[in-house]
N, C-alpha and C. Protein backbone atom coordinates (compact mmCIF):
# COMPACT_ATOMS: atom_id res chain seq x y z
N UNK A 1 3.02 -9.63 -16.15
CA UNK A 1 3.77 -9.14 -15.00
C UNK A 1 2.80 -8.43 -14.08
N UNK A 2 2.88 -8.69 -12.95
CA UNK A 2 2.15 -8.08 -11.92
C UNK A 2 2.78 -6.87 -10.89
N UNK A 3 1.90 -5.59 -11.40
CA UNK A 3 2.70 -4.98 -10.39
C UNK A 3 1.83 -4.23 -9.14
N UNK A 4 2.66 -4.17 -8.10
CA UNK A 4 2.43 -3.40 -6.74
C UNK A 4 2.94 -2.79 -6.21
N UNK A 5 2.02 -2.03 -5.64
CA UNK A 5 2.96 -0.66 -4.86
C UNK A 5 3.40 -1.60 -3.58
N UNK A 6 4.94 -0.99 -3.28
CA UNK A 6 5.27 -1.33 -2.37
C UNK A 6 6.05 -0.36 -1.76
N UNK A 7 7.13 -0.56 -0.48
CA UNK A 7 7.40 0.46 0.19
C UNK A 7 8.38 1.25 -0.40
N UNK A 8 8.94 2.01 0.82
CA UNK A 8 9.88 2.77 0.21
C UNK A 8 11.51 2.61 -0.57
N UNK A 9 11.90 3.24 -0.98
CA UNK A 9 13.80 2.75 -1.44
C UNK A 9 14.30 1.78 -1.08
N UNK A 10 14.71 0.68 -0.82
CA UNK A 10 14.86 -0.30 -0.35
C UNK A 10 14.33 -1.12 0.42
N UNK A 11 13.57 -0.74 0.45
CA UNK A 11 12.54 -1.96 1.25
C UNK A 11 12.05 -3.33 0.94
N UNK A 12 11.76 -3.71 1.92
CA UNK A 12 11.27 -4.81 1.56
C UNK A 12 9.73 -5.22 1.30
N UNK A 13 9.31 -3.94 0.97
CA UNK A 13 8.03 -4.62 0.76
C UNK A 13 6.88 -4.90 0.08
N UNK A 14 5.88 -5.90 -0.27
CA UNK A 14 5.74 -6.66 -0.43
C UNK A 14 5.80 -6.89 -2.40
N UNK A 15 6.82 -5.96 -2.97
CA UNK A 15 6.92 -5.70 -4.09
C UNK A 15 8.71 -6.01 -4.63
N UNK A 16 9.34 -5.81 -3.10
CA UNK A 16 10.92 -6.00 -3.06
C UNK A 16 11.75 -4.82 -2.82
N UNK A 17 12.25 -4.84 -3.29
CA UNK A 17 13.17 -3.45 -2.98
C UNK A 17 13.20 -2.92 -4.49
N UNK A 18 13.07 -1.20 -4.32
CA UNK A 18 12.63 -0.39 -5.54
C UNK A 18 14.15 0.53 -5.79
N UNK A 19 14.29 0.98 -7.23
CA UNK A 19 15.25 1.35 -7.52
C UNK A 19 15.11 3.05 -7.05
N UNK A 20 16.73 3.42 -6.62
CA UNK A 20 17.09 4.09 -5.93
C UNK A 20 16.09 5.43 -6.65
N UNK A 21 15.64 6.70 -5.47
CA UNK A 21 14.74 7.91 -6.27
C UNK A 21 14.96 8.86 -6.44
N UNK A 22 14.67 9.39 -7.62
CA UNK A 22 14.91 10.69 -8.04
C UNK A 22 16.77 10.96 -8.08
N UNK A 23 17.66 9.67 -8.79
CA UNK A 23 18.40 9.65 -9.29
C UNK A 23 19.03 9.00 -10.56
N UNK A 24 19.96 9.60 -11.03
CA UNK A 24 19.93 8.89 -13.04
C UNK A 24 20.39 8.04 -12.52
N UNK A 25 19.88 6.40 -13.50
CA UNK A 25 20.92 5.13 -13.62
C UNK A 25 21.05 4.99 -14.82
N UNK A 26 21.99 4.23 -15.44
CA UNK A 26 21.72 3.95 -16.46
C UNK A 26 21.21 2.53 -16.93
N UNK A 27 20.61 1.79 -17.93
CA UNK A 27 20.57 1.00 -18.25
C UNK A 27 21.12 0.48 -19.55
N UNK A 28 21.62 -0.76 -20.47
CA UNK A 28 21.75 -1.30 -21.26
C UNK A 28 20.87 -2.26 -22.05
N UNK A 29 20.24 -1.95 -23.62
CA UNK A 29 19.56 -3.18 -23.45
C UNK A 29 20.49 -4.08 -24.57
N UNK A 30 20.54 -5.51 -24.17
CA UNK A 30 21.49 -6.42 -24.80
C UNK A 30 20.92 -6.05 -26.16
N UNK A 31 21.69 -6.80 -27.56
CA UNK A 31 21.96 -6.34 -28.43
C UNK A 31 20.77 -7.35 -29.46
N UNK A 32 21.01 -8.31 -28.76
CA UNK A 32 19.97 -9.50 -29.19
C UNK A 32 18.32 -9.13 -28.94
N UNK A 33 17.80 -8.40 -27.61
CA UNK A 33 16.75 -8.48 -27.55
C UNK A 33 15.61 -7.96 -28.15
N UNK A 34 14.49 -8.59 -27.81
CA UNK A 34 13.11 -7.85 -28.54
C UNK A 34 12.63 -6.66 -28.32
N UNK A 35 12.73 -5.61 -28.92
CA UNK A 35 12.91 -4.26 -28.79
C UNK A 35 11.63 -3.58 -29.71
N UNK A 36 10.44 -3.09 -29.28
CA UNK A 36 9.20 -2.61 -30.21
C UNK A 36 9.84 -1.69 -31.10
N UNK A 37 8.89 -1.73 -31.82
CA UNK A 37 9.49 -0.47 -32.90
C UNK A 37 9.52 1.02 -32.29
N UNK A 38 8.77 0.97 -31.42
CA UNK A 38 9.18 2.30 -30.72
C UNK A 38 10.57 3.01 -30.16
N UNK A 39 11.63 1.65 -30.20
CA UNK A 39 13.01 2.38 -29.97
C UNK A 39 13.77 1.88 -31.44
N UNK A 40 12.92 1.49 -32.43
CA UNK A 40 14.06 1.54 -33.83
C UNK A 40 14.91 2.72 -34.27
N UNK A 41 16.17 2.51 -34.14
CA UNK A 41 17.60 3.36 -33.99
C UNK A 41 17.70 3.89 -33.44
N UNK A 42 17.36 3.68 -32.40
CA UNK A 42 18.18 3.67 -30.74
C UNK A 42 19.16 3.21 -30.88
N UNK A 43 19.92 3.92 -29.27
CA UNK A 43 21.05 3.76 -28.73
C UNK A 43 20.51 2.29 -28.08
N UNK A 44 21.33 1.59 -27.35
CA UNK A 44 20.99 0.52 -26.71
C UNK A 44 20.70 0.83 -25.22
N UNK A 45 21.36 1.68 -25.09
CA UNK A 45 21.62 2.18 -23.51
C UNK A 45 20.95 3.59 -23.28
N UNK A 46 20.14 3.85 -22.08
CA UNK A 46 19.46 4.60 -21.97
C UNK A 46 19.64 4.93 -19.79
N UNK A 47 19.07 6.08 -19.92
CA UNK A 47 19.05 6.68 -18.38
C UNK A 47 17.79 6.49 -17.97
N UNK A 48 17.74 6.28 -16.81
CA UNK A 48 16.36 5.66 -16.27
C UNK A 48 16.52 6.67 -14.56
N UNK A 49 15.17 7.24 -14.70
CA UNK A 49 14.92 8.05 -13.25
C UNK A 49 13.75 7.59 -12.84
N UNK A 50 13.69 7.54 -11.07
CA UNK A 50 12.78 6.26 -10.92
C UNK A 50 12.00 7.70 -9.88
N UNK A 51 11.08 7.53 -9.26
CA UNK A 51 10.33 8.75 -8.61
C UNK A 51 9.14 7.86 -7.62
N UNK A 52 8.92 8.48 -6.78
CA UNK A 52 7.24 8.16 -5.76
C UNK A 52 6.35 9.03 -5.52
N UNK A 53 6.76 9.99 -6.80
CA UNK A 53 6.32 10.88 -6.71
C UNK A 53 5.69 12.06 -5.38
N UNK A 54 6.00 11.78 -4.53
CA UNK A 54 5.61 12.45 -3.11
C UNK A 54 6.64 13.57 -3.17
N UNK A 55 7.94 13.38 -3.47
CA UNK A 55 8.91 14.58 -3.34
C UNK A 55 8.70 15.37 -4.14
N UNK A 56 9.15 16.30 -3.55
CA UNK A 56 9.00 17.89 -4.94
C UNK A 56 9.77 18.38 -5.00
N UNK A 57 10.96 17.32 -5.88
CA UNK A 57 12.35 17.91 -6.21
C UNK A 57 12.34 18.88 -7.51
N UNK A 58 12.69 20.04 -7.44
CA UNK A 58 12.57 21.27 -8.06
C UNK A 58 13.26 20.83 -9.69
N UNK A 59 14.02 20.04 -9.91
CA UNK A 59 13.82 19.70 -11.28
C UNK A 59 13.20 19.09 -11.73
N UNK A 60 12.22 18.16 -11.57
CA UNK A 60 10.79 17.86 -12.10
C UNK A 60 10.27 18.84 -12.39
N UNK A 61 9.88 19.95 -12.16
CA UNK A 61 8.94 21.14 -12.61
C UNK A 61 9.86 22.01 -13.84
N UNK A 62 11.27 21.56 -13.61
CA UNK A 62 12.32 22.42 -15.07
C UNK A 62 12.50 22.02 -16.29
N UNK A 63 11.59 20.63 -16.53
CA UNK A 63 12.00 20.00 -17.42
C UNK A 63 11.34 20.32 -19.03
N UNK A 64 10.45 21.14 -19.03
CA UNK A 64 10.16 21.82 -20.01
C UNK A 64 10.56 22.73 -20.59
N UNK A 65 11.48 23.82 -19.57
CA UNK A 65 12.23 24.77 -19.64
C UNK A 65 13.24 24.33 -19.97
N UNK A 66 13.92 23.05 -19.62
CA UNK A 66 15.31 22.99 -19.91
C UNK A 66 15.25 22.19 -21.45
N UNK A 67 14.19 21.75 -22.11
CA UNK A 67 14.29 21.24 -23.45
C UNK A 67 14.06 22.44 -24.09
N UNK A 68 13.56 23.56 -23.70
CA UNK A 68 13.60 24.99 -24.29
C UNK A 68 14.66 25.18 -24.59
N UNK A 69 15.58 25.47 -23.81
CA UNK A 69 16.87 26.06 -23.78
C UNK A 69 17.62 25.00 -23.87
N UNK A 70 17.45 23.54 -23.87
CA UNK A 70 18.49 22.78 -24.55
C UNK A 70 18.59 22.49 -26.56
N UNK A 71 16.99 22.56 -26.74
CA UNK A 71 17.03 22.08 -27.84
C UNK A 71 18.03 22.84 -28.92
N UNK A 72 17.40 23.94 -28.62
CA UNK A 72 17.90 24.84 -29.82
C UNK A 72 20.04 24.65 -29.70
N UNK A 73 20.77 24.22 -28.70
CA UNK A 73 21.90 24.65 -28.30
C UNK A 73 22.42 23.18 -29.03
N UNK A 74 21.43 22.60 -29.15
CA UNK A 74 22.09 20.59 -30.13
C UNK A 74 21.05 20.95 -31.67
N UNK A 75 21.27 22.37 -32.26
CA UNK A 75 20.57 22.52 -33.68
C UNK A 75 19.49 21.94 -34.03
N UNK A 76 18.40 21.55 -32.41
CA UNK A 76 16.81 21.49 -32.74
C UNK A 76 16.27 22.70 -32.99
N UNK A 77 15.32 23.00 -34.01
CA UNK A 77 14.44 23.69 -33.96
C UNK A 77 13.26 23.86 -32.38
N UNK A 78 12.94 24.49 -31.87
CA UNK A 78 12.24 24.37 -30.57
C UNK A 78 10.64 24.49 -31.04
N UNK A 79 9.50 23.31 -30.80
CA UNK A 79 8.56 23.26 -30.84
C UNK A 79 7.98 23.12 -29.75
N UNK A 80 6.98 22.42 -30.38
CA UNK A 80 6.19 21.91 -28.94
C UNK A 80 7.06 21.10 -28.46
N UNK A 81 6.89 20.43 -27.07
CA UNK A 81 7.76 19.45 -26.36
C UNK A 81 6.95 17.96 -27.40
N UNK A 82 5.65 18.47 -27.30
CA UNK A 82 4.95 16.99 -27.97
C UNK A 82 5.20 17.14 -28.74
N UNK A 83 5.68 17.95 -29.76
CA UNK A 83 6.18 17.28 -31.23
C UNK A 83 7.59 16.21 -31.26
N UNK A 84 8.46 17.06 -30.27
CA UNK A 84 9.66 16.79 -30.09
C UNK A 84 10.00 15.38 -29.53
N UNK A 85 9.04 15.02 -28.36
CA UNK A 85 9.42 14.01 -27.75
C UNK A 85 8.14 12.98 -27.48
N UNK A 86 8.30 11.99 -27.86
CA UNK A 86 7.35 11.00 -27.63
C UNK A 86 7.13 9.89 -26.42
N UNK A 87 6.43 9.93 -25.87
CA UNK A 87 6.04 9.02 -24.51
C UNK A 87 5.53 7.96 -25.37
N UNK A 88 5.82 6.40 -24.28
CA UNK A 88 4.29 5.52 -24.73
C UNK A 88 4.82 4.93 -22.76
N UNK A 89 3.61 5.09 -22.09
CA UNK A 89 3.32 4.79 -21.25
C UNK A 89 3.34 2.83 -20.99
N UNK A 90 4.34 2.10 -20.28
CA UNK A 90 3.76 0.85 -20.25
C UNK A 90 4.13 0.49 -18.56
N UNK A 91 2.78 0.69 -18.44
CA UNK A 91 2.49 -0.46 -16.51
C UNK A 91 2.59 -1.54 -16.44
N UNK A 92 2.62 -2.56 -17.10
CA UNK A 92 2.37 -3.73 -17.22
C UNK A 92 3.69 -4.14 -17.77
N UNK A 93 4.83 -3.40 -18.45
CA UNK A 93 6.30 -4.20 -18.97
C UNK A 93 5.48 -4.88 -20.15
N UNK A 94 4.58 -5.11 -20.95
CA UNK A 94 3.47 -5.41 -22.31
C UNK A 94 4.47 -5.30 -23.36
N UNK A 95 5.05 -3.84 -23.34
CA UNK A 95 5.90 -3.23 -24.54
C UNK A 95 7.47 -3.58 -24.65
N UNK A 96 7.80 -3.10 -23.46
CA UNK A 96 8.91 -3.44 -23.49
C UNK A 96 9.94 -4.18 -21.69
N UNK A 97 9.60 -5.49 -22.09
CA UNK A 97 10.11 -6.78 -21.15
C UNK A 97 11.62 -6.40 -21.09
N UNK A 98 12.35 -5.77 -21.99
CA UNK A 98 13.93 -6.05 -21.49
C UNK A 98 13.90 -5.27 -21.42
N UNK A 99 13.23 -3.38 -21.55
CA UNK A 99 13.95 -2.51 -19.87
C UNK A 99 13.54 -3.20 -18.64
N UNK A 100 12.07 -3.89 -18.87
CA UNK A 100 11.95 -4.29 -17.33
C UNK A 100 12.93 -5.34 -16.78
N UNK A 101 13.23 -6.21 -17.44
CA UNK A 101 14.83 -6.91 -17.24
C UNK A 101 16.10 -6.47 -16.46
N UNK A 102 16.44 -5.56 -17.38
CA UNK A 102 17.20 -4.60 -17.54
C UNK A 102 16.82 -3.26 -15.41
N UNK A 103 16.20 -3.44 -15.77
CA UNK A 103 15.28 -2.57 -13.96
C UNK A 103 15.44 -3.60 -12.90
N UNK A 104 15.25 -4.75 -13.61
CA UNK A 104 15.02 -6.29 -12.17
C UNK A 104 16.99 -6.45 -11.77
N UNK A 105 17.75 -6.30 -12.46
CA UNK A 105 19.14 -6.55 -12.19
C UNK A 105 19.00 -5.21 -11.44
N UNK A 106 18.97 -3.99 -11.13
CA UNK A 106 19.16 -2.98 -10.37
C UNK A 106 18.43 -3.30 -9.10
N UNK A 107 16.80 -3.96 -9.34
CA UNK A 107 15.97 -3.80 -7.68
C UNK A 107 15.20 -4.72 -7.91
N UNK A 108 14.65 -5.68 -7.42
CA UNK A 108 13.64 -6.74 -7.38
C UNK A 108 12.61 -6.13 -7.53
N UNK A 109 12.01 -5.17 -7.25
CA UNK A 109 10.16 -4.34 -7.56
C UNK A 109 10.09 -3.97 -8.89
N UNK A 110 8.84 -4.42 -9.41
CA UNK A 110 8.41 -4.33 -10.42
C UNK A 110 7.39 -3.43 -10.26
N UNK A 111 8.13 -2.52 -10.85
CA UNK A 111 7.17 -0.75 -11.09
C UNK A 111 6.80 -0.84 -12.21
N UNK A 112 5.71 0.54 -12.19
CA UNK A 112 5.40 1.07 -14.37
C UNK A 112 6.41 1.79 -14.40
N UNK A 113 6.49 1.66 -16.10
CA UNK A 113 7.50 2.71 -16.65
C UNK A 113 7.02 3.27 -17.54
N UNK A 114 7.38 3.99 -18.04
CA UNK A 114 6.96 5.53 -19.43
C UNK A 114 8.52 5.48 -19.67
N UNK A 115 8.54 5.28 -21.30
CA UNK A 115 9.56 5.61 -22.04
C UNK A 115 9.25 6.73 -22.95
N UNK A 116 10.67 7.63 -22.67
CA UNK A 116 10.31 8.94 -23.46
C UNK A 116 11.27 8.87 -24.92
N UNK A 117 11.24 9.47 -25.76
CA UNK A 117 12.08 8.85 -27.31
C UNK A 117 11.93 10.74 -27.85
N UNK A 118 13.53 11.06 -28.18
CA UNK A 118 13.63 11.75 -28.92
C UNK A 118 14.32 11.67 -30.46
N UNK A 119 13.67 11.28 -31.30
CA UNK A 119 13.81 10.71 -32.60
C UNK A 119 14.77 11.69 -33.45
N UNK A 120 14.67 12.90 -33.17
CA UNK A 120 15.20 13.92 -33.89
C UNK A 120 16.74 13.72 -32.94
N UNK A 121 16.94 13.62 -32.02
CA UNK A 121 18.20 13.26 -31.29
C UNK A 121 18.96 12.07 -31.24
N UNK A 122 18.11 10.94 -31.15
CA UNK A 122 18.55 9.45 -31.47
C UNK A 122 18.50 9.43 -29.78
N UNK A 123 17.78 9.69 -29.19
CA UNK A 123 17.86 9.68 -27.73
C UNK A 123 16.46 9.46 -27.36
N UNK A 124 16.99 8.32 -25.74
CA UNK A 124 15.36 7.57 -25.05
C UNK A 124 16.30 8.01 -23.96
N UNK A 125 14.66 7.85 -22.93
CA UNK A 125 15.16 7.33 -21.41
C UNK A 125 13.94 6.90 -20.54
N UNK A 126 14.06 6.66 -19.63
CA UNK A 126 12.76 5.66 -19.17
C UNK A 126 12.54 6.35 -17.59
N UNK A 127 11.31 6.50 -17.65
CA UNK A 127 10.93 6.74 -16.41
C UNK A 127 10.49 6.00 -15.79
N UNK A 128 10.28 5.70 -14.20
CA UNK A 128 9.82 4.29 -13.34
C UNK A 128 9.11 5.31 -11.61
N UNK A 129 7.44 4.53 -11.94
CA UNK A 129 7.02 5.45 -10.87
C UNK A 129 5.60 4.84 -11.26
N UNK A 130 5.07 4.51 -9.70
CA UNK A 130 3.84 3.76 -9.51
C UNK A 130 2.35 4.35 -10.03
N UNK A 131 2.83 5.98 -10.18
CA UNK A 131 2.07 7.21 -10.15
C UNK A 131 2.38 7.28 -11.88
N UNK A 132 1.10 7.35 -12.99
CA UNK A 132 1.39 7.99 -14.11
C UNK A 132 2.16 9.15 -14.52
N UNK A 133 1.51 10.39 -13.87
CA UNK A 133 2.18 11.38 -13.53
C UNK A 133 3.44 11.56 -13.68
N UNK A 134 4.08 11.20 -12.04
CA UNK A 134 4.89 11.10 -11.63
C UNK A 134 5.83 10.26 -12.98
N UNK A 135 5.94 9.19 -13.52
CA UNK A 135 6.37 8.57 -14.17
C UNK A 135 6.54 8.97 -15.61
N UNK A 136 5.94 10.03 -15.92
CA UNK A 136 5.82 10.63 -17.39
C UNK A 136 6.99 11.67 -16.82
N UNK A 137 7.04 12.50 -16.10
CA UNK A 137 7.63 13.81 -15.06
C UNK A 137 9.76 13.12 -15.38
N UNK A 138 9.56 12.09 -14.61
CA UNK A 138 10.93 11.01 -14.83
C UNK A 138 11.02 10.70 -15.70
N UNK A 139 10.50 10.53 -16.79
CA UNK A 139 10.92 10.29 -18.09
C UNK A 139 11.13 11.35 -18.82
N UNK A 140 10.47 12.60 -18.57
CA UNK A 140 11.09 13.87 -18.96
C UNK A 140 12.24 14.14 -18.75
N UNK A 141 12.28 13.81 -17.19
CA UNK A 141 13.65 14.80 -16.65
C UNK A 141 15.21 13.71 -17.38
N UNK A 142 14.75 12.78 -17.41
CA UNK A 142 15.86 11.41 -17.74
C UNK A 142 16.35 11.64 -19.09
N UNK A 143 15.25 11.75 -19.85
CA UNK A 143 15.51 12.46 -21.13
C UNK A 143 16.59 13.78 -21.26
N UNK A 144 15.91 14.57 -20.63
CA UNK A 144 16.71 15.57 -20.58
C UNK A 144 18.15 15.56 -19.78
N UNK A 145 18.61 14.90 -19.08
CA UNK A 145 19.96 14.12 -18.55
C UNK A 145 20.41 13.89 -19.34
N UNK A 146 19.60 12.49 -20.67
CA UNK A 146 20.40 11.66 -21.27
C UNK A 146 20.64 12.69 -22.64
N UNK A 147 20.18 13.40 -23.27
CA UNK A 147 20.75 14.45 -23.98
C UNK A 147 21.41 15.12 -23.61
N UNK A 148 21.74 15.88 -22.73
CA UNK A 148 23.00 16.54 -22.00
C UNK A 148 24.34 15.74 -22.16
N UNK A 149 24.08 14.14 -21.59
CA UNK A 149 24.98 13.73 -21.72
C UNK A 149 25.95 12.97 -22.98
N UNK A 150 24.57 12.86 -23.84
CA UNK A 150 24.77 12.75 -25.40
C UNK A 150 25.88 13.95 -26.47
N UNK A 151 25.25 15.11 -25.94
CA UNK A 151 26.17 16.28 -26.24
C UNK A 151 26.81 16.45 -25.22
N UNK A 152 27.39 16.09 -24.31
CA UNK A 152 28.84 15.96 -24.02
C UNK A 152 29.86 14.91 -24.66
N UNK A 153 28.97 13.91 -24.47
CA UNK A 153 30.17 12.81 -25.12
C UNK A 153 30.61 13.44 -26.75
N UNK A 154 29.91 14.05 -27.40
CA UNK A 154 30.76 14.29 -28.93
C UNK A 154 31.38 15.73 -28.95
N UNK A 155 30.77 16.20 -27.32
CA UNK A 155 31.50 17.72 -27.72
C UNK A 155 30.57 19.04 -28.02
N UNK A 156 29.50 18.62 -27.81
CA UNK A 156 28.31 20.04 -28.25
C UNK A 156 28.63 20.72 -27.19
N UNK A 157 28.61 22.10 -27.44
CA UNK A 157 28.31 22.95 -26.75
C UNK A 157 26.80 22.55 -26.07
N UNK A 158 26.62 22.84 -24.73
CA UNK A 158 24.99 22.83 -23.84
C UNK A 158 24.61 23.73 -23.81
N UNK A 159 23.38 23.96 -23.43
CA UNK A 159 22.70 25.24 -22.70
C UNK A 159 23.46 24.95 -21.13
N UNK A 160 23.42 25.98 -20.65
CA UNK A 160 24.21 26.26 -19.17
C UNK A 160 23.28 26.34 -18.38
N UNK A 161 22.43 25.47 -17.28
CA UNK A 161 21.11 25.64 -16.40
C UNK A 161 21.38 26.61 -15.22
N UNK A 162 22.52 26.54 -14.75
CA UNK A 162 23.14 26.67 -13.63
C UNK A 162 22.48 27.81 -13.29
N UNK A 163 22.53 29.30 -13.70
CA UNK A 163 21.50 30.76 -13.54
C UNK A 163 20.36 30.41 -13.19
N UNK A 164 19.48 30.09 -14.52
CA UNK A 164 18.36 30.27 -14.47
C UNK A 164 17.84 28.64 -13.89
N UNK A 165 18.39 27.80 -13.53
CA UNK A 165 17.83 26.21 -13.77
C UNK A 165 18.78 25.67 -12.03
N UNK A 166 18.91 25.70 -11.57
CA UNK A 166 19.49 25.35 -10.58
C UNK A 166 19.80 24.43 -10.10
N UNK A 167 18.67 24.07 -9.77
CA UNK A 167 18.33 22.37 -9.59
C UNK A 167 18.41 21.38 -10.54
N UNK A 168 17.75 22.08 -11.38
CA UNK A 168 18.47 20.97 -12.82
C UNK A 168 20.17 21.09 -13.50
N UNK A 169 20.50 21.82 -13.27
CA UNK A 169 22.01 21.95 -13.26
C UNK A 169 22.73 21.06 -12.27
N UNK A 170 22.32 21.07 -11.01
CA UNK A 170 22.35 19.63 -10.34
C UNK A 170 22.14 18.08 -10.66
N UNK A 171 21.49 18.55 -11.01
CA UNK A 171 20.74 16.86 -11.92
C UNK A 171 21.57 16.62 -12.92
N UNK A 172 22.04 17.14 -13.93
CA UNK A 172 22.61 17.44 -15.12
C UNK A 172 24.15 17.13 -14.37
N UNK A 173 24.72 17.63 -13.28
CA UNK A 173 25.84 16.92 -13.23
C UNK A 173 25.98 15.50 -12.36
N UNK A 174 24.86 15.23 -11.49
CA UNK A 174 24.85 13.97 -11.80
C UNK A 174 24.30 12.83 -12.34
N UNK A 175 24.04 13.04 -13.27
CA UNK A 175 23.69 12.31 -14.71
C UNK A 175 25.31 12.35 -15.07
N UNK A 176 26.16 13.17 -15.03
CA UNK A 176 27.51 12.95 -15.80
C UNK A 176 28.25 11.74 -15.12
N UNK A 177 28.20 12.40 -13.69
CA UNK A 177 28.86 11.14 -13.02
C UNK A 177 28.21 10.41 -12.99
N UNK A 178 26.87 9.77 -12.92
CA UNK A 178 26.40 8.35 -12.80
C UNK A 178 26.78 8.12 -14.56
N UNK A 179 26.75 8.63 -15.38
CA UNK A 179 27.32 8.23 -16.80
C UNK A 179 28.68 7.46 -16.48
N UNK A 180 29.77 8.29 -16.09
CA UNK A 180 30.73 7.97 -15.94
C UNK A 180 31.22 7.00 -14.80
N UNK A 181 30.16 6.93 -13.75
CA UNK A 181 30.69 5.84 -13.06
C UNK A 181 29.82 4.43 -13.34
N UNK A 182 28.89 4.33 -14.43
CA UNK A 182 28.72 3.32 -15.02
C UNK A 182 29.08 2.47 -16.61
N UNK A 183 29.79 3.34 -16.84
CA UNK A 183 30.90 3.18 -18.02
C UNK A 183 32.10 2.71 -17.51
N UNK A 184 32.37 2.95 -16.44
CA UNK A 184 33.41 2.81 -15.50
C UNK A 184 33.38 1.07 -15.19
N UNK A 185 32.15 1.31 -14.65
CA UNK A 185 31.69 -0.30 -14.16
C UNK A 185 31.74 -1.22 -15.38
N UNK A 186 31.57 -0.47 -16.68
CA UNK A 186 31.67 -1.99 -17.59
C UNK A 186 32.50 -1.69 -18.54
N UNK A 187 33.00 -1.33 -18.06
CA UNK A 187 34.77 -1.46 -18.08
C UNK A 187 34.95 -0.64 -19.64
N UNK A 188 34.41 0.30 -19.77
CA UNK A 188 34.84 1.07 -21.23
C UNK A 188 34.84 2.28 -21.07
């Protein structure tokens, strides 16, 4: 797979049109596909935050803080973030072809992605961003969405961002509604 930077949010250029930024989507991956061992017992479905990294939306910089104060509130022990959560960086779609699948039904541009995996949670989410950085940053923050929204669906009590987290308390509620208005969409 070949990828290039191309323009901005919808554009056309010369890469296609890129998925919407610095907001949760979700994705599905079918049930059949080839999946590395890096997401063995996974969920199938995961949140994906896409970035160009140029903006400096104030929850990118919370996302360390908010696995602080989330972990411990879903009966993690709080470590390092690197113990807790595992990246594997793939630019190339090498690793894993059906999120990039799974990304091409949302936007024709073929970006890198960084998938982040919290094993102790049973929770992934994928970041998408031309910029390493930037793309590790979205896979943090997506992560941290898609656990929020994990302990909502069974009922955990959360950490509350809203005080101290602001912006990510923002983020955090829409991650609920893009949850819910894409559950919506497939019809369950």
């Amino acid at each position: 797979v070949q990828l290039g930077n191309n323009g901005g949010a919808g554009s056309g250029g010369s890469g296609g049109t890129t998925l919407p930024r610095d907001e949760p989507m979700w994705i599905e991956i079918p049930e059949d596909a080839d999946v590395p061992l890096f997401l063995n017992n996974m969920a199938n479905d995961a949140m994906v935050v896409s970035t160009d990294g140029n903006k400096s939306k104030g929850f990118y910089g919370q996302a360390d803080r908010a696995l602080e104060l989330l972990l411990p509130s879903l009966g993690v022990e709080v470590g390092e973030v690197e113990e807790l959560v595992e990246f594997q960086d793939d630019p190339n779609w090498e690793h894993f072809p059906a999120i990039g699948a799974q990304l091409k039904r949302i936007a024709s541009a073929e970006e890198c992605i960084c998938v982040a995996v919290c094993r102790t949670l049973g929770v992934w989410a994928v970041g998408v961003g031309m910029k390493a950085k930037a793309r590790y940053g979205a896979a943090k923050v997506a992560l941290v969405g898609a656990m929020v929204v994990a302990a909502a669906e069974v009922g955990d009590d959360i950490a509350d961002f809203a005080q101290e987290m602001p912006a990510m308390a923002e983020f955090i509620e829409d991650c609920q509604q893009s949850r819910e208005a894409w559950l919506a969409a497939a019809g369950e």
